[in-house]
Protein backbone atom coordinates (compact mmCIF):
# COMPACT_ATOMS: atom_id res chain seq x y z
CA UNK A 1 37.59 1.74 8.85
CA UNK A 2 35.54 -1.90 9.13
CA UNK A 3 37.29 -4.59 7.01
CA UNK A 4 35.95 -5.41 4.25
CA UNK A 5 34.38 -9.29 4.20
CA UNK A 6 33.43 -11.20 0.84
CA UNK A 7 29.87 -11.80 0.16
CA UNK A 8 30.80 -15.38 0.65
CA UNK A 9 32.44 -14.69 4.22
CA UNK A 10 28.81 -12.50 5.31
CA UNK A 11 26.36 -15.00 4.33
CA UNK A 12 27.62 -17.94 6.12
CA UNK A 13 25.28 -19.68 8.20
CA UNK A 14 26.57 -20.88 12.06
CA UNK A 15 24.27 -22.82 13.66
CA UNK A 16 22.85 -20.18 16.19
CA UNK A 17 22.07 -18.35 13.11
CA UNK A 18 20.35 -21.27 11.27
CA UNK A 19 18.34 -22.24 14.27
CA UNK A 20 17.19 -18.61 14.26
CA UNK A 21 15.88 -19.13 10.68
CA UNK A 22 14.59 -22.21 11.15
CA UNK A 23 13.00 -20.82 14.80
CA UNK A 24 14.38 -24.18 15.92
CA UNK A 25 13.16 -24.28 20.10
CA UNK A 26 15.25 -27.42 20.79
CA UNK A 27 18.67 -24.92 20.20
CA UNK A 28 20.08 -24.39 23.67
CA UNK A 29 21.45 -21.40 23.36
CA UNK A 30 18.58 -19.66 21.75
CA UNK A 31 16.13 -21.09 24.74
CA UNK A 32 18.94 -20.03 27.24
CA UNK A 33 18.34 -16.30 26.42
CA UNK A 34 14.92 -16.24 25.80
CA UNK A 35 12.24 -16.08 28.22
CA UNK A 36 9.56 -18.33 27.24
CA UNK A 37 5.75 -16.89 27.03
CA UNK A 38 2.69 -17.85 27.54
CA UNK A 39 -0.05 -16.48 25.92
CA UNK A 40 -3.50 -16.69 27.07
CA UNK A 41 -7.16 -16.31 25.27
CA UNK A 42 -9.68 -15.29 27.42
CA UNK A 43 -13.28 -16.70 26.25
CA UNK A 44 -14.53 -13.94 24.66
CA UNK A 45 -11.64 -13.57 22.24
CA UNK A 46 -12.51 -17.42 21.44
CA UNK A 47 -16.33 -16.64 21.05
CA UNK A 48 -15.93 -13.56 19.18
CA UNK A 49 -17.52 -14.00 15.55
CA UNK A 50 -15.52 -12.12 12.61
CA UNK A 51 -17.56 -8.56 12.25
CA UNK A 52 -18.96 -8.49 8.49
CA UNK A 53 -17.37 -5.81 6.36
CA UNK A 54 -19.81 -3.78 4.25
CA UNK A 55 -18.87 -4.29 -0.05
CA UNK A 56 -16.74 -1.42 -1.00
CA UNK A 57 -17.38 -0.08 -4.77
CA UNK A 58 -14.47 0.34 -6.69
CA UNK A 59 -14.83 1.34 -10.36
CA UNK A 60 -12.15 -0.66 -12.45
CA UNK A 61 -9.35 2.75 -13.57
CA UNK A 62 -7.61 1.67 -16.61
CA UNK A 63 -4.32 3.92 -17.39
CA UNK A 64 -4.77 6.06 -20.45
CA UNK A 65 -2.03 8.36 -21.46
CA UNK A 66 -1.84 11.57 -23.44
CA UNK A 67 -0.21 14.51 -23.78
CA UNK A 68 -1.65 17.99 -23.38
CA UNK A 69 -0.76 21.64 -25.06
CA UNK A 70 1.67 23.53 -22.44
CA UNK A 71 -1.67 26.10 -21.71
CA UNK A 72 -4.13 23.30 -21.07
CA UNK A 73 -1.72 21.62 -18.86
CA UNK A 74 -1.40 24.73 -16.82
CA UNK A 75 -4.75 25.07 -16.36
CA UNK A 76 -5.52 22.12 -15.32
CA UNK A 77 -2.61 21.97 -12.85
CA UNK A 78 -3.89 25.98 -11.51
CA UNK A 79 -7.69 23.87 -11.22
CA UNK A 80 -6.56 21.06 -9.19
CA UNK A 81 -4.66 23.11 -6.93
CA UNK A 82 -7.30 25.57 -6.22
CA UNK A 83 -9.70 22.69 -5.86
CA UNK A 84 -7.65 20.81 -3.27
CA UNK A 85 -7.02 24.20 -1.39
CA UNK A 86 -10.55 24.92 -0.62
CA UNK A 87 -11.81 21.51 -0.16
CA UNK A 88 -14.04 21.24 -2.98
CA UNK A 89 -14.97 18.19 -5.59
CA UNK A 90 -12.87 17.36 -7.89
CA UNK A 91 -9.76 18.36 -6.72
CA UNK A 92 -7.07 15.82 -8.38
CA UNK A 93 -6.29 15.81 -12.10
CA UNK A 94 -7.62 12.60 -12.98
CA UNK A 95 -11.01 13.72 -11.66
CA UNK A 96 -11.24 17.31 -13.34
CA UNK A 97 -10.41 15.46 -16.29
CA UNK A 98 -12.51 12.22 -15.70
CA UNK A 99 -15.66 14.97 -15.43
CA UNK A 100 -14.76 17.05 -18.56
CA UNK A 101 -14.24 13.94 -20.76
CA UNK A 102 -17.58 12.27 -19.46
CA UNK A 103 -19.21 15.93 -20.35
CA UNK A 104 -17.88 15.72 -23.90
CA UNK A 105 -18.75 12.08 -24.52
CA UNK A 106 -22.50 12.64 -23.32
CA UNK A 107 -22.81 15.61 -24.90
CA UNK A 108 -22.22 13.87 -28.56
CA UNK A 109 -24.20 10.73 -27.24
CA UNK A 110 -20.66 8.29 -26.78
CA UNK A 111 -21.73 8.00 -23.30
CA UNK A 112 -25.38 7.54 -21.79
């Protein structure tokens, strides 16, 4: 079995291990055993203009909890289920129930 070291004893710092941290290059032993690289840009990767990423819509959700009779739960979990297993819209939860409460509130004029 490994012997056991204080927390004191495992974080102390030796140098090699500071100059790691630091990613000090003037360490000898750390340039000693690595190979140093070069890395090269070709032109085009220093003409190449940032490609322009098309705005992404993304309704604001904000979390509303309730909680639901045992029956209605069960149905709803049955819906989303079936839903996801043959691919058709809405097949999560908060969608099925995002629909049926938009339904309701239009239907009594809370929502236009």
């Amino acid at each position: 079995m490994a012997e056991k070291r204080s927390l004191g004893a495992a974080l102390s710092l030796t140098p090699e291990k500071v100059a790691f941290i630091k990613n000090d290059k003037n360490d000898a032993s750390e340039t000693a055993n690595r190979p140093e690289t070069h890395r090269q840009e070709t032109d085009d990767r220093k003409t190449r203009q940032p490609q322009p990423t098309a705005p992404t819509y993304s309704p604001t959700l904000v979390s509303v909890t309730t909680r639901l009779q045992q029956g209605t739960a069960e149905a709803l979990r049955n819906a989303y289920l079936e839903q996801k297993l043959n691919r058709q819209f809405p097949d999560t939860q908060q969608e099925i129930i995002e629909e049926a409460l938009q339904h309701w509130l239009y239907e009594r004029g809370f929502l236009s």
